[in-house]
N, C-alpha and C. Protein backbone atom coordinates (compact mmCIF):
# COMPACT_ATOMS: atom_id res chain seq x y z
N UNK A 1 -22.81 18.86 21.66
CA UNK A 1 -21.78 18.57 20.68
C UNK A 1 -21.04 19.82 20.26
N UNK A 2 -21.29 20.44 21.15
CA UNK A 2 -20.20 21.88 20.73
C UNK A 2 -21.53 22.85 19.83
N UNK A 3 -20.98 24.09 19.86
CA UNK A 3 -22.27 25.22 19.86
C UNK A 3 -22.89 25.40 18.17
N UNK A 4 -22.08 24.64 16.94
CA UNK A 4 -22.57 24.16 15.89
C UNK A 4 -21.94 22.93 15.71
N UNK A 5 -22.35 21.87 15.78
CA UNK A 5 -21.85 20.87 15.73
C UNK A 5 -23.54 19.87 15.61
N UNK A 6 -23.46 19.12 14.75
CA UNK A 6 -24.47 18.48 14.40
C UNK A 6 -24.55 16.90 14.51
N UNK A 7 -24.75 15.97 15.16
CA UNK A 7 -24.79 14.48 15.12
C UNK A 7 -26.11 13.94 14.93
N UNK A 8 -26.19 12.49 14.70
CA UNK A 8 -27.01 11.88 14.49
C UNK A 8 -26.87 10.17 14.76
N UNK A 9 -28.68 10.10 15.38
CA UNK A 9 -28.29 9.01 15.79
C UNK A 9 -29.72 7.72 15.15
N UNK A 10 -29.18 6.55 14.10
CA UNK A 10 -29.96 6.24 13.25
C UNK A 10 -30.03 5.03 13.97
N UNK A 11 -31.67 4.53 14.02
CA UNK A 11 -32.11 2.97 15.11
C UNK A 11 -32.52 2.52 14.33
N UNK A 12 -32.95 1.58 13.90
CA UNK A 12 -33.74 0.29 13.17
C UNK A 12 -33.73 -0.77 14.21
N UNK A 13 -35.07 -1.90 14.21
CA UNK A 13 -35.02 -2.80 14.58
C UNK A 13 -33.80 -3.50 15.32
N UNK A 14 -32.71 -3.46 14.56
CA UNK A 14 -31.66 -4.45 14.87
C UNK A 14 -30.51 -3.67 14.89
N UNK A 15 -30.37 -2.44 15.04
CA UNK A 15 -29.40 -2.04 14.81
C UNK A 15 -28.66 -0.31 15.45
N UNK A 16 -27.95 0.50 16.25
CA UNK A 16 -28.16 1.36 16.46
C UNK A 16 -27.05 1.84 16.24
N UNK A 17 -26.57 3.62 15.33
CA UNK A 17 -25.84 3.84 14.72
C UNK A 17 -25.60 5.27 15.05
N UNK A 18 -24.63 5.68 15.83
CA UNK A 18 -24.50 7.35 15.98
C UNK A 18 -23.06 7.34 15.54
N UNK A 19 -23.36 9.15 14.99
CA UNK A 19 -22.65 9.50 14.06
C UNK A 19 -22.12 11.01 14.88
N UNK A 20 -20.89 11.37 15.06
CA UNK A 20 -20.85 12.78 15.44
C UNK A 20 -20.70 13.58 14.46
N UNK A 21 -20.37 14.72 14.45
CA UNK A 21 -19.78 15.70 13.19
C UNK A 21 -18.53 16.26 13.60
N UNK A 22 -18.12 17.28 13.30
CA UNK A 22 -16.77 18.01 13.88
C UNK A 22 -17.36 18.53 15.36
N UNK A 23 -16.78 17.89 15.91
CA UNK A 23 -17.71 18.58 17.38
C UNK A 23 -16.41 18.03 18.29
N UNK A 24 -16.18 19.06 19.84
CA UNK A 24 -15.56 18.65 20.44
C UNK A 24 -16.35 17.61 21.74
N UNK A 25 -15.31 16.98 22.46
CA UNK A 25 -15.68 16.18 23.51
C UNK A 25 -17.46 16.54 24.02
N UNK A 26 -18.61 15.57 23.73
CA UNK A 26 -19.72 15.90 23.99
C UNK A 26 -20.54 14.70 24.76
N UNK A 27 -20.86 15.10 26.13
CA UNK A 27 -21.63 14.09 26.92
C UNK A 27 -22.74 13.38 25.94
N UNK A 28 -23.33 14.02 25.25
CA UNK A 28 -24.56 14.05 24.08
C UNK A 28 -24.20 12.81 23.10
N UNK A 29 -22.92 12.22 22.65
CA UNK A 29 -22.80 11.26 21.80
C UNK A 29 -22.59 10.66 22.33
N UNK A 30 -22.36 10.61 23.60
CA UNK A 30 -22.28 9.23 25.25
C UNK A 30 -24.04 8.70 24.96
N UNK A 31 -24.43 9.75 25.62
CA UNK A 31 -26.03 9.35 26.17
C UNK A 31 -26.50 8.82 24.46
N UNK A 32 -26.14 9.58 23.46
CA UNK A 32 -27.05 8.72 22.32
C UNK A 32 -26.81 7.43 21.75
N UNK A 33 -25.55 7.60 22.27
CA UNK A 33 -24.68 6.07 22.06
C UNK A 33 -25.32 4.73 22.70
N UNK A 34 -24.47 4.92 23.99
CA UNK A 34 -25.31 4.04 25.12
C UNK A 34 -25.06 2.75 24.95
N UNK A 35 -23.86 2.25 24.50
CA UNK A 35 -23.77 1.08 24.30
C UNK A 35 -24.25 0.42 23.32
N UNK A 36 -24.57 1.77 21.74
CA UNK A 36 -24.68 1.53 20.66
C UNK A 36 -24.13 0.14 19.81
N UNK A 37 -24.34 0.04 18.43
CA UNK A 37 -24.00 -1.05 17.84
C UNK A 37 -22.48 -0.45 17.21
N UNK A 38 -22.47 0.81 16.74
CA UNK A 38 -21.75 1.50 15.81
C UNK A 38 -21.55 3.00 15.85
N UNK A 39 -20.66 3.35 16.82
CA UNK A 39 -20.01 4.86 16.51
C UNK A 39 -19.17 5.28 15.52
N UNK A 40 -19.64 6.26 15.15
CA UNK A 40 -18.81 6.93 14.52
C UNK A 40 -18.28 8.17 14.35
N UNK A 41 -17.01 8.35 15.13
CA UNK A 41 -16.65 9.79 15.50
C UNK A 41 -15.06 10.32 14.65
N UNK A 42 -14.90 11.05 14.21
CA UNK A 42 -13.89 12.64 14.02
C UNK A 42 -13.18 12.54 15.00
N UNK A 43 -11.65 12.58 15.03
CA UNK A 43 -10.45 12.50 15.40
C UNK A 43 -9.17 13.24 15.31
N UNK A 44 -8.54 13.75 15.93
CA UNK A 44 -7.27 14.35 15.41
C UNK A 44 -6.18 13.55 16.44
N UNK A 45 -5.14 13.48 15.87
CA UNK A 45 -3.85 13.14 16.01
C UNK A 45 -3.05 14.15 17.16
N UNK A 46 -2.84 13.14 18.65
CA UNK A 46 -2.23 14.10 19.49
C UNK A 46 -0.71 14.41 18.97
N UNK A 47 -0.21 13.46 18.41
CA UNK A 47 1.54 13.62 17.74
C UNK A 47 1.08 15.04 17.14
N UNK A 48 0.02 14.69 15.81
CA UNK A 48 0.27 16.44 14.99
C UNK A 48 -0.32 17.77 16.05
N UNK A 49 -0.84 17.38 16.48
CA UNK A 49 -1.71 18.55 17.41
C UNK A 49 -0.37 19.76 18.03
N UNK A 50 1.06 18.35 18.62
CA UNK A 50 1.89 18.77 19.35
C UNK A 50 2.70 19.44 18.65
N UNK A 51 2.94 19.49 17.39
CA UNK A 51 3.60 20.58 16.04
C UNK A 51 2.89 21.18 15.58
N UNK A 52 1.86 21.57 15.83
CA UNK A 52 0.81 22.50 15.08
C UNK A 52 0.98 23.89 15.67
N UNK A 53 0.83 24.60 14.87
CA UNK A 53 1.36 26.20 15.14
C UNK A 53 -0.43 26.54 16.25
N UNK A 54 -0.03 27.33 17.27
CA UNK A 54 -0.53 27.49 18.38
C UNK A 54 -2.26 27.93 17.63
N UNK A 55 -2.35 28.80 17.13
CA UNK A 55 -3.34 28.79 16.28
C UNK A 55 -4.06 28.02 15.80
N UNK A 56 -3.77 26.60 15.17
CA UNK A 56 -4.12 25.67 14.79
C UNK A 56 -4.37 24.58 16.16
N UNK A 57 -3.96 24.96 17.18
CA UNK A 57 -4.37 24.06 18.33
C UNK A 57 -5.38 24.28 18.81
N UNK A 58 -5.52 26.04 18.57
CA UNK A 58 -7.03 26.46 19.56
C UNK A 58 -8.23 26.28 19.07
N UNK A 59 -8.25 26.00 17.51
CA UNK A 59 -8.78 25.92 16.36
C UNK A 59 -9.40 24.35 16.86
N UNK A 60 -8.18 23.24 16.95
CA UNK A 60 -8.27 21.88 17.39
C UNK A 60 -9.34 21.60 18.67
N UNK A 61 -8.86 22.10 19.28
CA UNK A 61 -8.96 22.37 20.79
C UNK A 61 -11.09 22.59 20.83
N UNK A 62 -11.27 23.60 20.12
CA UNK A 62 -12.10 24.74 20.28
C UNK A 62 -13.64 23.37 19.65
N UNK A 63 -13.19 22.91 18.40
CA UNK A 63 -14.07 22.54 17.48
C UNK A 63 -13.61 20.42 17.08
N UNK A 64 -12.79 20.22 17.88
CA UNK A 64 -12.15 18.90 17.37
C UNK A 64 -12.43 17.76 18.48
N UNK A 65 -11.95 16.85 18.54
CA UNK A 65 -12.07 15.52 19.72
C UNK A 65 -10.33 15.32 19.50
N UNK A 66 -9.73 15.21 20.41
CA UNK A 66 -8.15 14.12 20.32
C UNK A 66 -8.34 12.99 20.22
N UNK A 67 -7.02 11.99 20.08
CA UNK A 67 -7.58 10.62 20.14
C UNK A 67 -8.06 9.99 21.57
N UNK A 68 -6.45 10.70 22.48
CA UNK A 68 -6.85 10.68 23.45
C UNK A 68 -8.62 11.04 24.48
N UNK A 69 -8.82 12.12 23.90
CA UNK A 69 -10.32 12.41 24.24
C UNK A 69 -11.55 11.39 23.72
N UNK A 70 -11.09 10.78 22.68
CA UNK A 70 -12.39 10.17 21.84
C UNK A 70 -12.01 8.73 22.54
N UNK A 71 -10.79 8.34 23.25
CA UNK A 71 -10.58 7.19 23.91
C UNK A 71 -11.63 6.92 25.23
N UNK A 72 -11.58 7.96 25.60
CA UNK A 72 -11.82 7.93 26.90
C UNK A 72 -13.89 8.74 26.95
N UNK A 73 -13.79 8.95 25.87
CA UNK A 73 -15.63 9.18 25.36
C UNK A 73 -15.74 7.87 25.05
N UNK A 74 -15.37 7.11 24.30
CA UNK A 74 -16.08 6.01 23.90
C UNK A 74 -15.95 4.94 25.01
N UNK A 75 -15.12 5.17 25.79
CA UNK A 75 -14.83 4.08 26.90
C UNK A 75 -16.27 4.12 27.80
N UNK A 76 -17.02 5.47 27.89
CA UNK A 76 -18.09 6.02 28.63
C UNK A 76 -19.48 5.29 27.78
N UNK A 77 -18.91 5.21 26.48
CA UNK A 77 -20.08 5.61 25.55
C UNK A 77 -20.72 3.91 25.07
N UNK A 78 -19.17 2.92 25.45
CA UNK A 78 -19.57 1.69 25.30
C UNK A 78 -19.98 1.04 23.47
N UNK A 79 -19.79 1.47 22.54
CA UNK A 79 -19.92 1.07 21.35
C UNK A 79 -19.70 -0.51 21.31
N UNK A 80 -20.45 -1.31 20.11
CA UNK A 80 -19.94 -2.34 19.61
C UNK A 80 -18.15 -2.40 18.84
N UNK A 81 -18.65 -1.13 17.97
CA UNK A 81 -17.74 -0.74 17.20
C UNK A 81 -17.50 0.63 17.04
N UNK A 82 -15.88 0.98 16.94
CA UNK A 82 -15.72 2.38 17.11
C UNK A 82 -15.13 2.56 15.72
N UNK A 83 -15.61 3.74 14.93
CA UNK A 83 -15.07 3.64 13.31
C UNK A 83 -14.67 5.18 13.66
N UNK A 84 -13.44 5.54 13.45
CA UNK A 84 -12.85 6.89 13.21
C UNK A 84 -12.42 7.47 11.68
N UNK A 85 -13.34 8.24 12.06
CA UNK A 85 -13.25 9.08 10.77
C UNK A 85 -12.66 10.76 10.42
N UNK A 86 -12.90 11.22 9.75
CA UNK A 86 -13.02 12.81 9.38
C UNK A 86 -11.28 12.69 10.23
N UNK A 87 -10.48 12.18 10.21
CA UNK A 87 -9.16 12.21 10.76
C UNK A 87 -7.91 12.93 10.45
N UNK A 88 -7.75 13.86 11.39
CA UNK A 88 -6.61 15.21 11.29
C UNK A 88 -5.21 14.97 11.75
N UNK A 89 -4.48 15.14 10.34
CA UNK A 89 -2.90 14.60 10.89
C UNK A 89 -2.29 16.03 10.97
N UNK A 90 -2.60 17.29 11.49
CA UNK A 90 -2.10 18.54 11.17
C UNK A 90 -1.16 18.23 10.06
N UNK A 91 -1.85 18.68 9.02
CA UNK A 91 -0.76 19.20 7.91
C UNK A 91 0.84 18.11 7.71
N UNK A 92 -0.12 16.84 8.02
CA UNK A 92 0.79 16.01 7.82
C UNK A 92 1.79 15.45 8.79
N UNK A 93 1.80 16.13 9.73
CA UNK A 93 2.58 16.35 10.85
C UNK A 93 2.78 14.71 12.14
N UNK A 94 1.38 14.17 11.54
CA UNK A 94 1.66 12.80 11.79
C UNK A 94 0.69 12.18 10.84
N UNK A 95 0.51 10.78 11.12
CA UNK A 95 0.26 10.17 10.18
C UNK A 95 -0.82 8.71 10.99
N UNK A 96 -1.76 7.40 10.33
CA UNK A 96 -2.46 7.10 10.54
C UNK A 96 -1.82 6.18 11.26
N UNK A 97 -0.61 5.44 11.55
CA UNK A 97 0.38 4.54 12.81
C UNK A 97 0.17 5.29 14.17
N UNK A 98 0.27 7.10 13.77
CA UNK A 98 0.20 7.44 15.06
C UNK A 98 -1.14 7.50 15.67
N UNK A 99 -2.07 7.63 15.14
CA UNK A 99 -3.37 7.43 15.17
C UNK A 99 -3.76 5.89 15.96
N UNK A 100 -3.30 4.76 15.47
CA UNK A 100 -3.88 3.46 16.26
C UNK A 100 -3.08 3.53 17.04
N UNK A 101 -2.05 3.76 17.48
CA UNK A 101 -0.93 4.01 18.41
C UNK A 101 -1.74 4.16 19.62
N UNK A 102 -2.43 5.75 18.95
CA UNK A 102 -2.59 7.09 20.48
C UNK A 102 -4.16 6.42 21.02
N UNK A 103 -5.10 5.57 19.91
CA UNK A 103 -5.48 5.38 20.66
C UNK A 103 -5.47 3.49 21.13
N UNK A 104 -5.00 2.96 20.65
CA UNK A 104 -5.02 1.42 21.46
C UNK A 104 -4.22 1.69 23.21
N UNK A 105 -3.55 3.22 23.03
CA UNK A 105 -3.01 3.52 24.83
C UNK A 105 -4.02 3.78 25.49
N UNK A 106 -5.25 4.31 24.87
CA UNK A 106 -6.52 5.24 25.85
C UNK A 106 -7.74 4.13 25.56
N UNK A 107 -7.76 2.87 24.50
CA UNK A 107 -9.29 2.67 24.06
C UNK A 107 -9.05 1.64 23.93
N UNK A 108 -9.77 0.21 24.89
CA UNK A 108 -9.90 -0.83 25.04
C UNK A 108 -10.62 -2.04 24.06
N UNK A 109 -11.71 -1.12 23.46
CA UNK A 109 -12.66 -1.34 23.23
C UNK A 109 -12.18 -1.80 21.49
N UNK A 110 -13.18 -2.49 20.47
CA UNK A 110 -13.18 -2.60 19.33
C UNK A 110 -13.28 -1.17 18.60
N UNK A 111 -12.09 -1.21 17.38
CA UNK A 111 -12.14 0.25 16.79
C UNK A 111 -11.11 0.04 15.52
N UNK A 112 -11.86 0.72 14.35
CA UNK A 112 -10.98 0.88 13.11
C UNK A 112 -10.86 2.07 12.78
N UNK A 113 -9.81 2.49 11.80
CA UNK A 113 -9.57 3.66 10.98
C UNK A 113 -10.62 3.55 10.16
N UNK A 114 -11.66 4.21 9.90
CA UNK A 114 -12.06 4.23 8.15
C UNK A 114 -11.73 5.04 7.69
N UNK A 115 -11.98 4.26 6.15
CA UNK A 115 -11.52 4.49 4.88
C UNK A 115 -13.02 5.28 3.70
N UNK A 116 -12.64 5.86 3.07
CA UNK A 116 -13.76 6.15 2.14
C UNK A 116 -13.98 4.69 1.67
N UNK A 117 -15.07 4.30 1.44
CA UNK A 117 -15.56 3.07 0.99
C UNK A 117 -15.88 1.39 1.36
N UNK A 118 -14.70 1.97 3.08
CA UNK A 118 -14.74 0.62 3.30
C UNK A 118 -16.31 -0.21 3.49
N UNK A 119 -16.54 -1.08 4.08
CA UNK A 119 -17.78 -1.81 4.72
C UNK A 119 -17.33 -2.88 5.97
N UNK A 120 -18.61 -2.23 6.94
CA UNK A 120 -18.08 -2.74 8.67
C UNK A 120 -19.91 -3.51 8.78
């Protein structure tokens, strides 16, 4: 999950739940996944990524997932449900339309924006 980057992956009886942290593209939340009940991964916005001062890309780049990237991890990774979170619009630079946009082009699969508070 990237060289500090921390995830977790919570089982019960009926239920199986991985969680990434700020981490970039990681085979590791595939294999813990596995056709999990419930992912939940950190996102940034390819629209803002593409106005973000070069600095702030390598930054992206270095420590982040795209949508595009987290499309095509979870396509591997097989979830029930894909919940995106911890979500980076560079500095505003885009916004959460461009977000289901970038990924309903890359990600087939069931998937929401969350919200602080919602319930899935």
């Amino acid at each position: 999950m990237g060289d500090r980057a921390l995830g977790y992956r919570f089982q019960i009886p009926d239920r199986t739940i991985v969680i990434s942290g700020d981490t970039r593209p990681s085979d590791a939340v595939v294999e813990q996944c596995n056709g999990c009940d419930v992912m939940i991964h950190e996102v940034y916005t390819e629209a803002g990524y593409a106005k973000a001062p070069p600095e702030w890309q390598r930054l992206r780049r270095a420590y982040h997932t795209s949508s595009r990237q987290l499309g095509e991890l979870a396509t591997r990774a097989r979830p029930g449900l894909l919940i995106l979170y911890h979500q980076s619009y560079q500095f505003n630079l885009s916004n959460e339309e461009d977000l289901i946009r970038e990924m309903r082009a890359v990600y087939q699969g069931r998937f929401v924006s969350g919200h602080d508070l919602d319930v899935y």
